[in-house]
N, C-alpha and C. Protein backbone atom coordinates (compact mmCIF):
# COMPACT_ATOMS: atom_id res chain seq x y z
N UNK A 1 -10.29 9.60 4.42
CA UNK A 1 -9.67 8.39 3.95
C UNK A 1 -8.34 8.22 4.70
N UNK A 2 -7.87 6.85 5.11
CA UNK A 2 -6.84 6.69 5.99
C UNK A 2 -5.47 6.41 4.63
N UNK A 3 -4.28 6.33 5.68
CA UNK A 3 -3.04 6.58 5.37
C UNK A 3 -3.18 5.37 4.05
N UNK A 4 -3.35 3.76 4.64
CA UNK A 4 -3.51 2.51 4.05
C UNK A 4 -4.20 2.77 2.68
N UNK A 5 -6.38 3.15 2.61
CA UNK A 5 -6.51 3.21 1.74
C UNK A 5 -5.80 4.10 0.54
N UNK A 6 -5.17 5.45 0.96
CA UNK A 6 -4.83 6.26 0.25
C UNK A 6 -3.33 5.73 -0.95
N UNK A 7 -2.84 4.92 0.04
CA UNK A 7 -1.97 4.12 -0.58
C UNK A 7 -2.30 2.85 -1.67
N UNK A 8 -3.41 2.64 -1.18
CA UNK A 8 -3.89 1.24 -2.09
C UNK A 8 -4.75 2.04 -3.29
N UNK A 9 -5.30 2.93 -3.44
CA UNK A 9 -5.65 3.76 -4.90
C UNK A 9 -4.76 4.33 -5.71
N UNK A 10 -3.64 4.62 -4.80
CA UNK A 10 -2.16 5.39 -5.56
C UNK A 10 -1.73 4.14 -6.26
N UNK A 11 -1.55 2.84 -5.44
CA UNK A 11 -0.49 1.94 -5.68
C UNK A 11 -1.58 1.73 -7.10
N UNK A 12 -3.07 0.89 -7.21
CA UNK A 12 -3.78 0.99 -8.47
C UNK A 12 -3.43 1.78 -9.59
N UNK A 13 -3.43 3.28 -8.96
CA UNK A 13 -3.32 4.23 -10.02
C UNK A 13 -2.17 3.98 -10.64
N UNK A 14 -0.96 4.25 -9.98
CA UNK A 14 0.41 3.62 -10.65
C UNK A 14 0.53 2.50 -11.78
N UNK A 15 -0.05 1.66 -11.06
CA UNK A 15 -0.24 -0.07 -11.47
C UNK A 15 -0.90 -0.02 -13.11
N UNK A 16 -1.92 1.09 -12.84
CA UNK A 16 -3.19 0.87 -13.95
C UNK A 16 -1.63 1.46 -15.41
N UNK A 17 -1.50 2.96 -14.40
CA UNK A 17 -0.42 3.74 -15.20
C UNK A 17 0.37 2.73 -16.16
N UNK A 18 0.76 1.68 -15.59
CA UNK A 18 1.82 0.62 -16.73
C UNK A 18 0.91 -0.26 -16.85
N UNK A 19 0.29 -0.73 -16.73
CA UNK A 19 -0.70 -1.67 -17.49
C UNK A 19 -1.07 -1.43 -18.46
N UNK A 20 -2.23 -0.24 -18.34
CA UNK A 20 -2.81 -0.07 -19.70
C UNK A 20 -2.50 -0.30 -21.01
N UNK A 21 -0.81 0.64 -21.06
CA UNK A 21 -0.21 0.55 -22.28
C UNK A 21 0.13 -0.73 -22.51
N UNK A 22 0.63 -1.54 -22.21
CA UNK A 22 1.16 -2.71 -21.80
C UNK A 22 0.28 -3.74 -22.80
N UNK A 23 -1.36 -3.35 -22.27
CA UNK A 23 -2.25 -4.21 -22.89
C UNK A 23 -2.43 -3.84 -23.95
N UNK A 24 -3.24 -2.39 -24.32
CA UNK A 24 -3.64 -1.88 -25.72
C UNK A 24 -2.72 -1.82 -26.52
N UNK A 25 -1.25 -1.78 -26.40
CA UNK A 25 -0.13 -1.35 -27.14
C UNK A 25 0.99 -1.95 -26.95
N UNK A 26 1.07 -3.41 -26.81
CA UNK A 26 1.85 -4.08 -26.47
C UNK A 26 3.21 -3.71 -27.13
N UNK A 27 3.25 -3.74 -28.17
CA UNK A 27 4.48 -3.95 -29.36
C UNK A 27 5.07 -2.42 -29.83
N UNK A 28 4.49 -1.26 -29.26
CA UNK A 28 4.76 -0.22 -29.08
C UNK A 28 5.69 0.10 -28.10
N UNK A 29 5.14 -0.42 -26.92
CA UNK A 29 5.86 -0.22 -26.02
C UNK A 29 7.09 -0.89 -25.77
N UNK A 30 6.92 -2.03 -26.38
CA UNK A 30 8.57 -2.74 -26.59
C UNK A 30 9.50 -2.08 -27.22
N UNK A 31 9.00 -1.22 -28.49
CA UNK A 31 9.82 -0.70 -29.10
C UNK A 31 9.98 0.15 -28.59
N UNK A 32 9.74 1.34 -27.58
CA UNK A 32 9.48 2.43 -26.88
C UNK A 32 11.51 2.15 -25.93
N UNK A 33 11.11 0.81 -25.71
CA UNK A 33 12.15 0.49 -24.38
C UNK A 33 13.07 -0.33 -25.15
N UNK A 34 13.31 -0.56 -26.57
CA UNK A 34 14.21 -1.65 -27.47
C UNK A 34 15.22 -0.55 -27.98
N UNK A 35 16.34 -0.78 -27.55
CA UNK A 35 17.66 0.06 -28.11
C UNK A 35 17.52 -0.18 -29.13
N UNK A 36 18.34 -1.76 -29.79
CA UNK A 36 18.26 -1.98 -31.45
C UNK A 36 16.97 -1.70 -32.58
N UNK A 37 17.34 -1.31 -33.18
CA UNK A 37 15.66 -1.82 -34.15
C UNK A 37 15.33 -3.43 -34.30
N UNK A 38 14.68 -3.79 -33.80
CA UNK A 38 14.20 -5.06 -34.17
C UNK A 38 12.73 -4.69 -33.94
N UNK A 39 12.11 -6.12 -34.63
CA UNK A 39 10.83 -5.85 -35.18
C UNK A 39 10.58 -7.33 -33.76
N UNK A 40 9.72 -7.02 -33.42
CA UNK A 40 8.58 -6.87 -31.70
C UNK A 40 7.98 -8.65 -32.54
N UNK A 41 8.04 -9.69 -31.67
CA UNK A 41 7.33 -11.02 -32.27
C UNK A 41 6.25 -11.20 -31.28
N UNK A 42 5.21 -12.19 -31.74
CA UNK A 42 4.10 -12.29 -31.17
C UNK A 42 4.01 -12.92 -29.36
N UNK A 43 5.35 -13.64 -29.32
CA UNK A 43 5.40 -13.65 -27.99
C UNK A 43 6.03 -12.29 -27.00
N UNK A 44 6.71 -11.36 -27.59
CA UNK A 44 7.10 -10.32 -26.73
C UNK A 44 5.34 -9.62 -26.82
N UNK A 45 4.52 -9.58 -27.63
CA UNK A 45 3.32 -8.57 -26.97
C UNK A 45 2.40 -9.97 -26.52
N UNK A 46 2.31 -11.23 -26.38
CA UNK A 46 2.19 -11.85 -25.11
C UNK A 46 2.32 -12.02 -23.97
N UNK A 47 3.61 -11.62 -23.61
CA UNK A 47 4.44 -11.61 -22.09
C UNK A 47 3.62 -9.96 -21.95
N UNK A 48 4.17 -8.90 -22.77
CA UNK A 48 3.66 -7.78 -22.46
C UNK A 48 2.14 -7.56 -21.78
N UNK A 49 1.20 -8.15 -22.58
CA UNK A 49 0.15 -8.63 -22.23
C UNK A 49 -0.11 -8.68 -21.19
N UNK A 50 0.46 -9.86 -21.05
CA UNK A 50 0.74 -11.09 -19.70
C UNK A 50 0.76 -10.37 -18.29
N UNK A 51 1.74 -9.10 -18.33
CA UNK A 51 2.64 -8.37 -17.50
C UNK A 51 1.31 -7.55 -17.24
N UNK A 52 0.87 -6.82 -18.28
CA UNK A 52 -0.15 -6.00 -17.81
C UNK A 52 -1.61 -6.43 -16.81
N UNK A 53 -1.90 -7.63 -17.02
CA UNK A 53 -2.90 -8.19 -16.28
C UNK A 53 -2.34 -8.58 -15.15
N UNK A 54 -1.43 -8.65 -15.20
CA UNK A 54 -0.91 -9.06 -13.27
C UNK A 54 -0.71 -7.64 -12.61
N UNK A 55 -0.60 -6.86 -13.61
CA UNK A 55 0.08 -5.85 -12.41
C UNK A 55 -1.32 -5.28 -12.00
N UNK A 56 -2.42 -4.91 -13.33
CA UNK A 56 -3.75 -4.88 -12.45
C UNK A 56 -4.32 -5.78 -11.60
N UNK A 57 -3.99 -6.69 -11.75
CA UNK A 57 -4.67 -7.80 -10.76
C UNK A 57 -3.95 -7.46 -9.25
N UNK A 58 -2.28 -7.28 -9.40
CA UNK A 58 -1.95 -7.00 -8.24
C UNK A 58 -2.39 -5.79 -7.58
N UNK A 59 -2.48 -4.46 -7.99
CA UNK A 59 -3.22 -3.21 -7.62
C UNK A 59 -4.87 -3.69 -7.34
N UNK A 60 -5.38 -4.07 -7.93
CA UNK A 60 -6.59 -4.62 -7.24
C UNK A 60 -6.81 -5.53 -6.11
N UNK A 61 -5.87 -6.65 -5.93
CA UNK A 61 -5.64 -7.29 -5.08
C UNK A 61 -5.09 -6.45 -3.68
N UNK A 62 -4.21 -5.00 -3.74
CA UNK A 62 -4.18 -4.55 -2.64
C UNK A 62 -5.14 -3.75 -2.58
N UNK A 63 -5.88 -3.16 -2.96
CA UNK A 63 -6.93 -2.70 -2.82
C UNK A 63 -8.12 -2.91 -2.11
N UNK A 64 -8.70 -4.70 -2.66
CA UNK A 64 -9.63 -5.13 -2.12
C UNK A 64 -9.31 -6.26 -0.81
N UNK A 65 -7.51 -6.22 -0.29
CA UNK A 65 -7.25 -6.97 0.99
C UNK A 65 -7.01 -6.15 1.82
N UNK A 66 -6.76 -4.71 1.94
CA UNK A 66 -6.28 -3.82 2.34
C UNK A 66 -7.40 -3.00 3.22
N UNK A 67 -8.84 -3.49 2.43
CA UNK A 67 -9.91 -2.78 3.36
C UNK A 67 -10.21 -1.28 2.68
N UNK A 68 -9.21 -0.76 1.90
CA UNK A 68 -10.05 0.39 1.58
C UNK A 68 -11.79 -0.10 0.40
N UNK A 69 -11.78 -1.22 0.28
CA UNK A 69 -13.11 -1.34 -0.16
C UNK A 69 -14.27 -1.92 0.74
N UNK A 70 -15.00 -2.06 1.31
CA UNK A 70 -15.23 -3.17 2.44
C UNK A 70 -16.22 -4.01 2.03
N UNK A 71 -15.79 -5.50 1.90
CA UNK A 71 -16.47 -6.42 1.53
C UNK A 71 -17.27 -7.07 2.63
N UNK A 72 -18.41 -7.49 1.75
CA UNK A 72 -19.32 -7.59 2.60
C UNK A 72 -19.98 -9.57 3.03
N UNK A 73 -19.06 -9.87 2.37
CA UNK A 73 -19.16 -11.49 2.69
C UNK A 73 -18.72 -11.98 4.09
N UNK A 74 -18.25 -11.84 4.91
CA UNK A 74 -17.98 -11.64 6.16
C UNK A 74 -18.39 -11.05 7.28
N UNK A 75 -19.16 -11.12 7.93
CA UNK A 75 -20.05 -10.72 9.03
C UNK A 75 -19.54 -10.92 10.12
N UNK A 76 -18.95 -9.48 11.06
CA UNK A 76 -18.45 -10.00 12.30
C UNK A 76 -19.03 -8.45 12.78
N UNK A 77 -19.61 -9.73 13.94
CA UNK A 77 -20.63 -9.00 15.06
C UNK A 77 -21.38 -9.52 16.04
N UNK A 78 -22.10 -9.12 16.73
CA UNK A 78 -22.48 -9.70 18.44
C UNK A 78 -24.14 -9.79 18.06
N UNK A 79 -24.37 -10.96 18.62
CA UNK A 79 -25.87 -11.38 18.15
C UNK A 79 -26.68 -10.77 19.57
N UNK A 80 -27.68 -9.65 19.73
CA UNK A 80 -28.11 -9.07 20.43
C UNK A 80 -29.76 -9.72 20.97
N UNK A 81 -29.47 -10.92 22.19
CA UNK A 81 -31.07 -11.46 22.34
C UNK A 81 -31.53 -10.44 23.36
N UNK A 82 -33.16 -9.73 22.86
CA UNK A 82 -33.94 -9.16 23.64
C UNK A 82 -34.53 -10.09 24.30
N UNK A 83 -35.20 -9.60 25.36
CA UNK A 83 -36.47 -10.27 26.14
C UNK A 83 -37.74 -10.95 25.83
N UNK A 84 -38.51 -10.39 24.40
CA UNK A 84 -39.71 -10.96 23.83
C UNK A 84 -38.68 -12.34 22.79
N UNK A 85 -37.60 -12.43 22.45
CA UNK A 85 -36.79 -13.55 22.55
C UNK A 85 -36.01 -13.54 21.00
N UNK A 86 -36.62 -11.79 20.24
CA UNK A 86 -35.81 -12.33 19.15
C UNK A 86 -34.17 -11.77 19.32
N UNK A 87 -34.09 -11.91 18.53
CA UNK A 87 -32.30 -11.44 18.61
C UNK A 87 -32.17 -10.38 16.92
N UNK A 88 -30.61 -10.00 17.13
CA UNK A 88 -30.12 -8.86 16.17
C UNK A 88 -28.91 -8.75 16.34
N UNK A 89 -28.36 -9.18 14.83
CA UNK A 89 -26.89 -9.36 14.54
C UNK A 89 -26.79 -7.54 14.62
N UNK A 90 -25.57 -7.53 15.35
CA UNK A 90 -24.87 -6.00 14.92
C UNK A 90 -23.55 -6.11 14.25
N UNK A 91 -23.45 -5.31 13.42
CA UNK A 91 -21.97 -5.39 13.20
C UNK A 91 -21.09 -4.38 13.48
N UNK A 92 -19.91 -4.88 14.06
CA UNK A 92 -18.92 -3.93 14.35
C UNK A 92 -17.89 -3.72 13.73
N UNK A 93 -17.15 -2.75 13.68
CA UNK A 93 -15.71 -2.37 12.91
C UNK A 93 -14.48 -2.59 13.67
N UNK A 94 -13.50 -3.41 12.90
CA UNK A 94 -12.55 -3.87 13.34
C UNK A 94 -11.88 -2.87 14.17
N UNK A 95 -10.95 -3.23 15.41
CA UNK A 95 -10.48 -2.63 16.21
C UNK A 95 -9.71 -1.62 15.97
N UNK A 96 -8.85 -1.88 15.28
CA UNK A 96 -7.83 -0.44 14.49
C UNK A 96 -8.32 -0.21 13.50
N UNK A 97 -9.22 -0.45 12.99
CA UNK A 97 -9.76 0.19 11.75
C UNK A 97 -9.19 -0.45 9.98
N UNK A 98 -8.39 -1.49 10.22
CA UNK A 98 -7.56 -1.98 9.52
C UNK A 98 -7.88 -3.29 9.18
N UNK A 99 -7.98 -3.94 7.62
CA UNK A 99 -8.78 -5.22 7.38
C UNK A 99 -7.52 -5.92 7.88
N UNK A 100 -7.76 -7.53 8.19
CA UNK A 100 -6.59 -8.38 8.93
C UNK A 100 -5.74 -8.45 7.76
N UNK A 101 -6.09 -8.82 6.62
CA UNK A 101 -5.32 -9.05 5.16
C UNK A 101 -4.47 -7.70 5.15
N UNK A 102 -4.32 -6.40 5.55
CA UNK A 102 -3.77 -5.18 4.42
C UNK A 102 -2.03 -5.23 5.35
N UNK A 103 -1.82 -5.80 5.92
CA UNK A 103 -0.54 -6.00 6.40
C UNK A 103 0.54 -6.90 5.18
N UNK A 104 -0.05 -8.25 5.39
CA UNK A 104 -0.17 -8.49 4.57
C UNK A 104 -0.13 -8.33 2.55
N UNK A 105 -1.21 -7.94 1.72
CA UNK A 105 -1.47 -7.11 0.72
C UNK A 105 -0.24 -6.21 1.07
N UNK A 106 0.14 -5.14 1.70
CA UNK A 106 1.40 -3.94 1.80
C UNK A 106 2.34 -4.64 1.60
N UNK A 107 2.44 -5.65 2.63
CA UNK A 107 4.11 -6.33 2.24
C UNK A 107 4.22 -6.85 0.79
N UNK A 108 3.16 -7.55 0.10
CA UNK A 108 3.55 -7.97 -1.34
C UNK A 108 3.48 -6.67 -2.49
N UNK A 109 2.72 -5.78 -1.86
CA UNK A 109 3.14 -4.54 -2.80
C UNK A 109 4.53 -3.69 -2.63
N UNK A 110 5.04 -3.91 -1.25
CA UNK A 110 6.34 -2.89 -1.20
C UNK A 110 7.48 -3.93 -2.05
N UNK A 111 7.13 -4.86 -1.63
CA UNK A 111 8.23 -6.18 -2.30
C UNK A 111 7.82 -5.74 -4.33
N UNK A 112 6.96 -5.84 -4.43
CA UNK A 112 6.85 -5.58 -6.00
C UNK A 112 7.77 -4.04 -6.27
N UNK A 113 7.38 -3.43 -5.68
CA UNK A 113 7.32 -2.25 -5.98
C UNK A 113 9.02 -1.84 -6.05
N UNK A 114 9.87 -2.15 -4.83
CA UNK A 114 11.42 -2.68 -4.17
C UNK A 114 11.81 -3.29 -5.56
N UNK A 115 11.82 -4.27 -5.56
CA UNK A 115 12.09 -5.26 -7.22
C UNK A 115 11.77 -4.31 -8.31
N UNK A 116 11.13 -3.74 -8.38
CA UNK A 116 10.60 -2.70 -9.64
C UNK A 116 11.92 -1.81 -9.72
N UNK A 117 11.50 -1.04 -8.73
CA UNK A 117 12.27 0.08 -8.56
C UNK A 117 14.38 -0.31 -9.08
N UNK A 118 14.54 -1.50 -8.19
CA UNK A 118 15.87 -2.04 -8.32
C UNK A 118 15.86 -2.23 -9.37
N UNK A 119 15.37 -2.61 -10.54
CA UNK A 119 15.34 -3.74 -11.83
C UNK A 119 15.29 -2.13 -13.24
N UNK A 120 14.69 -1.42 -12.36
CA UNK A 120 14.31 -0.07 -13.41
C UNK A 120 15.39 0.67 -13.34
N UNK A 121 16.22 0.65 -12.26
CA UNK A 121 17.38 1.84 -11.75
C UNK A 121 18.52 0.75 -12.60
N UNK A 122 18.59 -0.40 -12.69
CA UNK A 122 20.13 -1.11 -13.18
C UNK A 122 19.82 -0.80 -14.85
N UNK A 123 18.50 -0.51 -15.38
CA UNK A 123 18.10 -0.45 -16.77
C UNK A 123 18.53 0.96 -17.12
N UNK A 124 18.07 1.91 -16.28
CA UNK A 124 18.49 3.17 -16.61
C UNK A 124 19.89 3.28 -16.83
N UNK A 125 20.78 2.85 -15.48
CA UNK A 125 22.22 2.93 -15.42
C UNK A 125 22.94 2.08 -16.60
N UNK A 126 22.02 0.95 -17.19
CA UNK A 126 22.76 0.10 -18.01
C UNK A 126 22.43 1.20 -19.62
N UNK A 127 21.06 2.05 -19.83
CA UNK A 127 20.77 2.40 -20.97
C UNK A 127 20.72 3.88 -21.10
N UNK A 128 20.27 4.39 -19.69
CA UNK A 128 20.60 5.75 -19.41
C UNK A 128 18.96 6.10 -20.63
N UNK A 129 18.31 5.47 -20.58
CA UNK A 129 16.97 6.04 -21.06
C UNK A 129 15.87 6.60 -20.00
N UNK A 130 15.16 7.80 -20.14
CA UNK A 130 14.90 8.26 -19.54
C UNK A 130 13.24 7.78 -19.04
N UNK A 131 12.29 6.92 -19.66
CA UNK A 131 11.37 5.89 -19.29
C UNK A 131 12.13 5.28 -18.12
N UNK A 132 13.20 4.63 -17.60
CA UNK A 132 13.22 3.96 -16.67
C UNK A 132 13.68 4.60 -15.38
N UNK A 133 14.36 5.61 -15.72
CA UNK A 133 14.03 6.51 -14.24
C UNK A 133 12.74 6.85 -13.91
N UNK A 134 11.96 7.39 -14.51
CA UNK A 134 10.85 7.55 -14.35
C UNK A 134 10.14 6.24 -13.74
N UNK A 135 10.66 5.59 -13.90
CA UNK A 135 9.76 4.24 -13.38
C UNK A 135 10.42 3.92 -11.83
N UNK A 136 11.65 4.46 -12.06
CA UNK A 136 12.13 3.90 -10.75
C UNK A 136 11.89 5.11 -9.84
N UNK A 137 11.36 6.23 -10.51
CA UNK A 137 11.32 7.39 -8.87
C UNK A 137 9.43 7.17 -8.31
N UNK A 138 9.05 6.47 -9.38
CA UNK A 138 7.44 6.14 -8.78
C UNK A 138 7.38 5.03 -7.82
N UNK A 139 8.41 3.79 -8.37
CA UNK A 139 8.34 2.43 -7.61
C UNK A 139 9.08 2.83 -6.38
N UNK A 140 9.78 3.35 -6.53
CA UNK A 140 10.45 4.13 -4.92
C UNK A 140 9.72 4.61 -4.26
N UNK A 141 9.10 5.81 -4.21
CA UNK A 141 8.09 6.51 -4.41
C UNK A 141 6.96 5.38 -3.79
N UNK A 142 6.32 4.16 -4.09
CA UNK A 142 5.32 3.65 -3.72
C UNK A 142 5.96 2.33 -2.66
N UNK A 143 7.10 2.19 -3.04
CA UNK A 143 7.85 1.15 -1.98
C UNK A 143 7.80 1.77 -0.25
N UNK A 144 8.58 3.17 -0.31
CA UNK A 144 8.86 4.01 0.63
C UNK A 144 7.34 4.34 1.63
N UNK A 145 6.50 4.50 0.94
CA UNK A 145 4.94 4.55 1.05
C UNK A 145 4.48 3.82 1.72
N UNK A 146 4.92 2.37 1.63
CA UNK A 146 4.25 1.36 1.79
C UNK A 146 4.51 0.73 2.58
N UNK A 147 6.09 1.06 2.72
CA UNK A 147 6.89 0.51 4.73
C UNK A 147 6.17 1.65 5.42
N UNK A 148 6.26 3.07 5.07
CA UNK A 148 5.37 3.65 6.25
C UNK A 148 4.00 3.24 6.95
N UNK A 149 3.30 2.92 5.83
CA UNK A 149 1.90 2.13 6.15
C UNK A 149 1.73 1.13 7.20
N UNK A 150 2.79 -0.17 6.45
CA UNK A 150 3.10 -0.96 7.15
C UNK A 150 3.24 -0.54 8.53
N UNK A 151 4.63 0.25 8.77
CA UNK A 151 5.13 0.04 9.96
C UNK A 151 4.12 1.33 11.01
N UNK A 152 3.47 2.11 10.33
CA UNK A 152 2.81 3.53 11.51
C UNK A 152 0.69 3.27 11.13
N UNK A 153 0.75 2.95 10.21
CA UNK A 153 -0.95 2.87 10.20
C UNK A 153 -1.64 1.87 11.03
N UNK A 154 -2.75 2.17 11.75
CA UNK A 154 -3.12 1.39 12.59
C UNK A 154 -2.84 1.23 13.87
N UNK A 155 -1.48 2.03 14.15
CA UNK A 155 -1.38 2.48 15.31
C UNK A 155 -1.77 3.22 16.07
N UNK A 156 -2.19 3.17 17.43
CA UNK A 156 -3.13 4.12 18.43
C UNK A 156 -2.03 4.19 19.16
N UNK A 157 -1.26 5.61 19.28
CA UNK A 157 -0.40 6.20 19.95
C UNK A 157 -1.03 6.39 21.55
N UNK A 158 -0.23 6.13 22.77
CA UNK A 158 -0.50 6.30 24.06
C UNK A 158 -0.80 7.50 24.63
N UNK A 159 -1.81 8.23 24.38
CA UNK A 159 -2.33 9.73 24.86
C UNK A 159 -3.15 9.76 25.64
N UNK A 160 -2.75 10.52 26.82
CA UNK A 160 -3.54 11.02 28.06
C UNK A 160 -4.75 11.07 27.86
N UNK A 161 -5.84 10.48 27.78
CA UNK A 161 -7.34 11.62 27.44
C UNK A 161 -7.47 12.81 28.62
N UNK A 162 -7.14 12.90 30.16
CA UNK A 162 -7.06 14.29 30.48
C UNK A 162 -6.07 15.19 29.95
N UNK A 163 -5.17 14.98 29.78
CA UNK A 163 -3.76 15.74 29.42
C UNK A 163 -3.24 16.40 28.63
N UNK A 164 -3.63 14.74 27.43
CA UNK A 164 -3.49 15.12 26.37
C UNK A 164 -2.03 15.12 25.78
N UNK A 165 -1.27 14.28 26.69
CA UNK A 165 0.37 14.27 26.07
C UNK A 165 0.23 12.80 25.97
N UNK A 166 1.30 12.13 25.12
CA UNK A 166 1.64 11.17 24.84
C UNK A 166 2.36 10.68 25.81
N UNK A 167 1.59 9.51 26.21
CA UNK A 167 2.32 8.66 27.28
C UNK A 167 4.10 7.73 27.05
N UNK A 168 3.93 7.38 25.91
CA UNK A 168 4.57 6.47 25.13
C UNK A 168 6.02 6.90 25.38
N UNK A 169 6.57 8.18 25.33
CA UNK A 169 7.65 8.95 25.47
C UNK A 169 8.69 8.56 26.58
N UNK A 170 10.03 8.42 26.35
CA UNK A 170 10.89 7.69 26.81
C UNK A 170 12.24 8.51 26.97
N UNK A 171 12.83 9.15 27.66
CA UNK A 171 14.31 9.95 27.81
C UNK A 171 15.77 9.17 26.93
N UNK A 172 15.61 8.21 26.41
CA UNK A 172 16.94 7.43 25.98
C UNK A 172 16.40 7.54 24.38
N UNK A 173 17.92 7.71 24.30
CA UNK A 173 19.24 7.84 24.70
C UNK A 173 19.38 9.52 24.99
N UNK A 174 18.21 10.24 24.41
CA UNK A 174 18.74 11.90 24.87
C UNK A 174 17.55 12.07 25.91
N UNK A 175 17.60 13.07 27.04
CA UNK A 175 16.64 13.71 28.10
C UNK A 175 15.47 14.20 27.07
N UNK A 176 14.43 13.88 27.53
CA UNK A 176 13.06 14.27 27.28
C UNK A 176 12.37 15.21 28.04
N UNK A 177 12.10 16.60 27.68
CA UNK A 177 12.25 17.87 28.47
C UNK A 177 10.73 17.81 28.55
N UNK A 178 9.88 17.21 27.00
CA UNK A 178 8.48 17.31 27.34
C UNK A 178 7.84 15.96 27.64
N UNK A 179 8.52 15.39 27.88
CA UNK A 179 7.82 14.71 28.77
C UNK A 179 6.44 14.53 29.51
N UNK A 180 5.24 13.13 29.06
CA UNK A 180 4.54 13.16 29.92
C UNK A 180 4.47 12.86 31.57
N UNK A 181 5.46 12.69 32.01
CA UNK A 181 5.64 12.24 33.54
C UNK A 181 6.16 13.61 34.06
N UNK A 182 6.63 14.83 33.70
CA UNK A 182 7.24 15.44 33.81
C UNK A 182 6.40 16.33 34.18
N UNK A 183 5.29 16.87 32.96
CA UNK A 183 4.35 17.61 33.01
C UNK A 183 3.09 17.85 33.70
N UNK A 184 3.37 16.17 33.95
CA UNK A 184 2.02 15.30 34.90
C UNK A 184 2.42 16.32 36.54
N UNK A 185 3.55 15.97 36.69
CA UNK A 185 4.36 16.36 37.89
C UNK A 185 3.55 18.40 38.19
N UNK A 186 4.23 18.72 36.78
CA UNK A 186 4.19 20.39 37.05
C UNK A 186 2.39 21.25 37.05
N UNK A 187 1.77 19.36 36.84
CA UNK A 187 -0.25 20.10 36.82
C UNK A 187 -0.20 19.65 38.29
């Protein structure tokens, strides 16, 4: 399993993690996170509700744009005509291995996740309860995750196939001792 999907089952798993309660136990969980005693009204386990179906919808949504599931409504492939005259769709796998959507899908999950994390850390610091750190070292935790994805998955690094060193390698701003031009030189 690649870097992307592994991230889009975590980010679910997380996601499901506050949902669930959210849904089955709406008015629990308000009180769980309510300093004063007050008694929980039918619109706070509405919104609660509310909250919980988006955030699964959003974990599913990176999930199924992201490519770790592969949907099959889309057919891309080279129509193969033989000689007796019939033909045969093939299908091929995208070039980096990466659905066009999960660039995409990542950026609206690191952005959720960024906002989470910020919104959970000013709650802690404002209440110093220990539910919202916890929330903010996961949304960190899946934000941080999710620029890596973004910015390194899907990339095909520049490597020799005789050599076997990375072409890509550059001396600036410090000297590059291993060097592929270097080594090229000393075979």
């Amino acid at each position: 399993m690649d870097t992307v999907s592994t991230y889009s089952f975590g980010n679910l798993a997380w996601l499901s993690t506050q949902a669930v309660p959210l849904i089955i136990w709406p008015s629990s969980i308000g009180a769980l996170l309510r300093v004063e005693d007050a008694t929980s009204s039918s619109l706070e386990a509405y919104f609660a509700r509310s909250l919980g179906f988006a955030l699964l919808a959003l974990g599913l949504i990176v999930v199924l744009l992201s490519g770790a599931v592969p949907l099959g409504s889309e057919v891309d492939g080279k129509i193969i005509s033989h000689r007796d005259g019939s033909s045969k769709l093939t299908q091929t796998a995208p070039q980096n291995g990466l659905s066009p959507y999960a660039s995409a899908a990542l950026t609206i999950a690191v952005l959720h996740h960024t906002a989470a994390a910020c919104y959970t850390y000013s709650r802690y610091a404002w209440t110093g309860q220990t539910g919202f750190i916890l929330g903010t070292i996961g949304s960190s935790f899946f934000a941080a995750l999710g620029l890596y994805c973004i910015m390194f998955a899907g990339d095909k690094a520049m490597i020799s196939r005789y050599h076997k060193f990375d072409q890509g390698t550059s001396g600036f701003p410090f000297k590059n001792k291993e060097s592929y031009r270097s080594k090229k030189k000393a075979l």
